[in-house]
Protein backbone atom coordinates (compact mmCIF):
# COMPACT_ATOMS: atom_id res chain seq x y z
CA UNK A 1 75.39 -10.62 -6.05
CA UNK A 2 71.62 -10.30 -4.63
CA UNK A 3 69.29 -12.97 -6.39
CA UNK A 4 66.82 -15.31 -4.91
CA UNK A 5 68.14 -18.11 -7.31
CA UNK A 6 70.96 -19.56 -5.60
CA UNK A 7 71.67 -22.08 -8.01
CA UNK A 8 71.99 -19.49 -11.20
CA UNK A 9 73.68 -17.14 -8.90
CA UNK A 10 75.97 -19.49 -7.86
CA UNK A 11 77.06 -20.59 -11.63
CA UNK A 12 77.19 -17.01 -12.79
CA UNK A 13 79.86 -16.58 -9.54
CA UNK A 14 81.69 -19.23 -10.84
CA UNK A 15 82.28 -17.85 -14.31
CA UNK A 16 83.41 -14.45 -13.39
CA UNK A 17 85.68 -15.97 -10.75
CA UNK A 18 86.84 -18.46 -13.96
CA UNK A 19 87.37 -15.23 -15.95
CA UNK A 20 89.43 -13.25 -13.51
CA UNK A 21 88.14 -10.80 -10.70
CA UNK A 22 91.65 -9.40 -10.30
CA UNK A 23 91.73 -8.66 -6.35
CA UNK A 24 88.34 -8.53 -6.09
CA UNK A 25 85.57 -11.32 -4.46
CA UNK A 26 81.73 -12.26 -5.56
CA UNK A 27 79.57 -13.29 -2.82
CA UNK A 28 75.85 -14.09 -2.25
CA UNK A 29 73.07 -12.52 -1.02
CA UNK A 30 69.55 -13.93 -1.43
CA UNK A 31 66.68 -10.92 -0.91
CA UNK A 32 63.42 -12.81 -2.06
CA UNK A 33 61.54 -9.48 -3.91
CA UNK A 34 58.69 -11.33 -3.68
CA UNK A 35 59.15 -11.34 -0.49
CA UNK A 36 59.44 -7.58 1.31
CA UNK A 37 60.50 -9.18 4.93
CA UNK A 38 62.77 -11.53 3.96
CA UNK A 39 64.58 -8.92 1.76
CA UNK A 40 64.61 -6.40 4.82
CA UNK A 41 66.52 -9.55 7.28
CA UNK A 42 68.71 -9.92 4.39
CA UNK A 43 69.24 -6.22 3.28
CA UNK A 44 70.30 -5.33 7.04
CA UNK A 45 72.43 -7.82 7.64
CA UNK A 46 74.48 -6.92 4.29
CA UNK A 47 74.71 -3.18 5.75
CA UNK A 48 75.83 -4.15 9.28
CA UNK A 49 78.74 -6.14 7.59
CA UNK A 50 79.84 -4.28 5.20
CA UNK A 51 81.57 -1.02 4.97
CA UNK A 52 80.75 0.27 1.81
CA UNK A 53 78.56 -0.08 -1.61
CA UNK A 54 79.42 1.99 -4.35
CA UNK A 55 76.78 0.60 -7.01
CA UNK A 56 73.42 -0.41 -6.55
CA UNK A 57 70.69 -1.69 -9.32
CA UNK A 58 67.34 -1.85 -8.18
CA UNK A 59 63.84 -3.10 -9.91
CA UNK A 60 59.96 -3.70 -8.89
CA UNK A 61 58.79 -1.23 -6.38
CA UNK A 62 58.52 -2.21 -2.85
CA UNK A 63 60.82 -4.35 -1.67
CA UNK A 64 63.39 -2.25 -3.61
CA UNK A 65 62.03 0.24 -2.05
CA UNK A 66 62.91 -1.68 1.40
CA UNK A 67 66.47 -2.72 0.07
CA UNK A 68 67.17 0.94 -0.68
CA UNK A 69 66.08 2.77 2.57
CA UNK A 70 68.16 0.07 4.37
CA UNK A 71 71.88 0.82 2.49
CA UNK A 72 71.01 4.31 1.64
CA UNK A 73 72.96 5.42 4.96
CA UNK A 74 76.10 3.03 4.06
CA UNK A 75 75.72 4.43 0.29
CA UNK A 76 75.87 7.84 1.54
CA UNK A 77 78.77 7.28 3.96
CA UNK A 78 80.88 5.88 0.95
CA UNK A 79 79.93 8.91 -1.52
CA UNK A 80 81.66 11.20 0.93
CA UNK A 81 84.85 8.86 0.49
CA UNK A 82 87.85 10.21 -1.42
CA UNK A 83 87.15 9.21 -4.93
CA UNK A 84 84.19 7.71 -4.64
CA UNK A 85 81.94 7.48 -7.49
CA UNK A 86 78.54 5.89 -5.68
CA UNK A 87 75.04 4.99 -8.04
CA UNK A 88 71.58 4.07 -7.53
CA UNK A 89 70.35 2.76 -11.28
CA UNK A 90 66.80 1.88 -11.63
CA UNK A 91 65.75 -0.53 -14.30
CA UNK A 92 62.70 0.87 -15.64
CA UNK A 93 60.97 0.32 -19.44
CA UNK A 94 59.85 2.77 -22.03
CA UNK A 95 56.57 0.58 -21.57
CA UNK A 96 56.01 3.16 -18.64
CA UNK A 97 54.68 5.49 -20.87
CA UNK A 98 51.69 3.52 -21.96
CA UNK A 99 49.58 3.68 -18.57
CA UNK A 100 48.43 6.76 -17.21
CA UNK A 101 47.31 6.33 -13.11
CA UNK A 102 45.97 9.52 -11.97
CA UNK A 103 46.63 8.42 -8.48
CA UNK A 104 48.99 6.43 -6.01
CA UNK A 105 46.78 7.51 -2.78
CA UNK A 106 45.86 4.62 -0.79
CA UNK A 107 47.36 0.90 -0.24
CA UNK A 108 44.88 -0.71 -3.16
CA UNK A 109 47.06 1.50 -5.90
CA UNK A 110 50.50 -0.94 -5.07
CA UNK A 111 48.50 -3.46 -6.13
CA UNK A 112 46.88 -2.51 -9.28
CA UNK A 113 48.93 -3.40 -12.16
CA UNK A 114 50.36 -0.22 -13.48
CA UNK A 115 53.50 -2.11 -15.01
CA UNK A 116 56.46 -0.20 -14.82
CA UNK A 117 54.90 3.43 -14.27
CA UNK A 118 54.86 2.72 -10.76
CA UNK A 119 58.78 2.50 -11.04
CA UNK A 120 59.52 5.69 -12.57
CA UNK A 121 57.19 7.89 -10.64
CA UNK A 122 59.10 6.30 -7.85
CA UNK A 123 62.56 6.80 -9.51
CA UNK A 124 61.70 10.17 -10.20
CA UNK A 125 60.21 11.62 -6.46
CA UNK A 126 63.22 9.11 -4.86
CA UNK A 127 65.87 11.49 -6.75
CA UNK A 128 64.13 14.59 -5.23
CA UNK A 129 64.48 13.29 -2.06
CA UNK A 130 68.44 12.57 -2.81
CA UNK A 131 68.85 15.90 -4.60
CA UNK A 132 71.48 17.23 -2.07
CA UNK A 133 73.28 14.32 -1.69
CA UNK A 134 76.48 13.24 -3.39
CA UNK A 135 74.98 9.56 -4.64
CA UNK A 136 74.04 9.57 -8.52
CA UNK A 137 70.73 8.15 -9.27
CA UNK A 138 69.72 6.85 -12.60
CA UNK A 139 66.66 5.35 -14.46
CA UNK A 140 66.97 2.93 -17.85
CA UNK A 141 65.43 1.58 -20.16
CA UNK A 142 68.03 -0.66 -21.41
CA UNK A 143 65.99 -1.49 -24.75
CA UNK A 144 63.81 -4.29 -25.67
CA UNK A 145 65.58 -7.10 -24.54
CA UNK A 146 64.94 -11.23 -25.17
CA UNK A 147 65.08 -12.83 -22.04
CA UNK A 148 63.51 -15.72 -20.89
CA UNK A 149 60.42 -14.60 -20.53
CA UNK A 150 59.88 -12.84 -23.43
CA UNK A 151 61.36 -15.36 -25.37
CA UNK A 152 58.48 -17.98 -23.92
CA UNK A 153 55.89 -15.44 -25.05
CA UNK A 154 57.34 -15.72 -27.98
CA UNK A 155 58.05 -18.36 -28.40
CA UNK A 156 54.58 -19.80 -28.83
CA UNK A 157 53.92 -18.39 -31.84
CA UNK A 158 56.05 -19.67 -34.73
CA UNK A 159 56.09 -15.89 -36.98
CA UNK A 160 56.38 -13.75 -33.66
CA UNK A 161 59.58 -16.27 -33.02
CA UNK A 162 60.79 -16.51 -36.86
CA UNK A 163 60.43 -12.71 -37.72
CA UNK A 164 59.64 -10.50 -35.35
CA UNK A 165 61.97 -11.28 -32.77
CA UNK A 166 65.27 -11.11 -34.64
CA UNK A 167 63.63 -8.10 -35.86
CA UNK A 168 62.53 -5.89 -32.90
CA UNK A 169 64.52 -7.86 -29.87
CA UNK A 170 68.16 -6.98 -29.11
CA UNK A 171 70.57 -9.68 -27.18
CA UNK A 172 70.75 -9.87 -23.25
CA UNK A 173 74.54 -8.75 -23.39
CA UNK A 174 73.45 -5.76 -25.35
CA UNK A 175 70.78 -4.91 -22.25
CA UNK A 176 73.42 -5.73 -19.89
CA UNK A 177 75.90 -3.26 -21.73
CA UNK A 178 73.02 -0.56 -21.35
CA UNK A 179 72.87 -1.33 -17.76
CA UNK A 180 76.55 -0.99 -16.82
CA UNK A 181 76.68 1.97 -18.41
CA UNK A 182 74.46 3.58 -15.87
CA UNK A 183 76.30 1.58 -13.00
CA UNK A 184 79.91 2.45 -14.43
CA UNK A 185 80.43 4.34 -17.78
CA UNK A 186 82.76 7.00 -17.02
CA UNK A 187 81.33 9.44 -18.72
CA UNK A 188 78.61 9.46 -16.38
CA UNK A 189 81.15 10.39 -13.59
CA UNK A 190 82.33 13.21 -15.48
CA UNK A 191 79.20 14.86 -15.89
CA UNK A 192 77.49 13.83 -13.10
CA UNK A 193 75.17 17.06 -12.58
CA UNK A 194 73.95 15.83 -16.33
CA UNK A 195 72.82 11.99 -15.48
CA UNK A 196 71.77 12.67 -11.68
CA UNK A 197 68.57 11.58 -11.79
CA UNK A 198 68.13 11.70 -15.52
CA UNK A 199 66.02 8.32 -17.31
CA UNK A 200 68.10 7.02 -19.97
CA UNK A 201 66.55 4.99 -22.77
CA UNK A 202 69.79 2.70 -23.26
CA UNK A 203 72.88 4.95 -23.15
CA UNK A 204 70.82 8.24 -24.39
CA UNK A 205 68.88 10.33 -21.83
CA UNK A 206 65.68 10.84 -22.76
CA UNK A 207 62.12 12.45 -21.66
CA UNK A 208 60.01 10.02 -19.43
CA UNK A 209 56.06 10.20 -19.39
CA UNK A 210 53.83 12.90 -17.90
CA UNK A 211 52.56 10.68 -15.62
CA UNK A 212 56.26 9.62 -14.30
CA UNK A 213 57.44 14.14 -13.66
CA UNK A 214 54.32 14.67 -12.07
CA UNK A 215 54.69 15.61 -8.15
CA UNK A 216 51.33 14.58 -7.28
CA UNK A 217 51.78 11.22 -8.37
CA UNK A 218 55.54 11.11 -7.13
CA UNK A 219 54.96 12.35 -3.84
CA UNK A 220 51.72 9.79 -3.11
CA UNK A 221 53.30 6.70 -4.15
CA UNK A 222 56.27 7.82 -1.99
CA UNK A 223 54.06 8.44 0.90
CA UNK A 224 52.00 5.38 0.00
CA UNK A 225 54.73 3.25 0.15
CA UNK A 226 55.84 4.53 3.28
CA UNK A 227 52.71 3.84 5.10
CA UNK A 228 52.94 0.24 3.88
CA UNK A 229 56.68 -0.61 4.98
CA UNK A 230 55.38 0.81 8.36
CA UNK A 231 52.24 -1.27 8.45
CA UNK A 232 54.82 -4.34 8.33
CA UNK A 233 56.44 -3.18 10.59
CA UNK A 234 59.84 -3.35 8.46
């Protein structure tokens, strides 16, 4: 489990352990996103010890981006496997949709705010670079979800909190359900050439933006990004 809370991660550990993990183990890893060098150190030391990763859930853009590069060999190794049934699944928003950045030339554009746009341009160049290869990659949206921040935003006004909430926000178990099925619904493994790199909004796959199909845009931010990891030396 790869959070930088170790506290939360360590309860959540404890409850799945308390509800059974049949011959299977938890352990934890803490990547800092914030933090794009301390999530490389930690990143490389999880792929020189361990020997496979079937699933892995990525969000935010560069140190993601980092954590990704880094498995991507071990990932690939464990695809070729007998059985093996190996996923990238971005978490992106529908909210991607509502900017439009004509441009992702040039280190200034990772910092601009473009909310989750950024993600699925990235999503969708990082699944043309993975075309050949036997890992499924997947982008959702797994609804709009209250979770503790959105609930504080909220939460400070009384009718957004009495009525529009219960209204327009589903549950965090309902997101999560959304999630693992990108990570582990079977039907996804049976019609793999239909989900690889497809954007699901929840369980249904579904158009993303202009913006996020366009090659231009895909293939600067990819370059862009590249050029930055380098510049940290990372």
């Amino acid at each position: 489990m790869a959070t930088r809370d170790a506290t939360k991660a360590k309860v959540a550990i404890k409850k799945m352990e308390a509800e059974g993990l049949g011959e299977g183990s938890v352990h934890f890893l803490e990547p800092d996103l914030a933090d794009p060098r301390q999530v490389s150190k930690a990143t490389k030391q999880f792929a020189e010890s361990e020997e496979r990763l079937d699933i892995l859930m990525d969000w935010d853009h560069v140190s993601p981006f980092i954590l990704t590069d880094t498995v991507l060999p071990l990932m690939k190794r464990t695809a070729v496997e007998v059985n093996s049934d190996v996923r990238i699944v971005n978490l992106s928003s529908s909210m991607h949709a509502q900017v439009k950045p004509t441009t992702f030339a040039g280190k200034e554009t990772l910092a601009k705010d473009y909310g989750p746009s950024a993600i699925k341009a990235m999503d969708t160049y990082s699944y043309t670079k993975l075309a050949s290869s036997p890992v499924t990659c997947i982008s959702i949206h797994p609804g709009v979800v209250q979770t503790q921040t959105s609930a504080g935003v909220m939460g400070s006004v009384p009718f957004l909190k009495r009525v529009v909430v219960p209204l327009v926000f589903g549950t965090w178990d309902a997101g999560g359900k959304a999630v693992a099925f990108a990570a582990a619904a079977n039907d996804v493994a049976a019609r793999r050439s239909r989900y690889k790199g497809a954007y699901l909004s929840v369980s249904a796959i579904t158009e993303p933006s202009k913006q996020a199909q366009d090659p231009k845009l895909q293939e600067e931010l990819w370059e862009t990004t590249e050029k930055a990891v380098q510049e940290m030396q990372l």
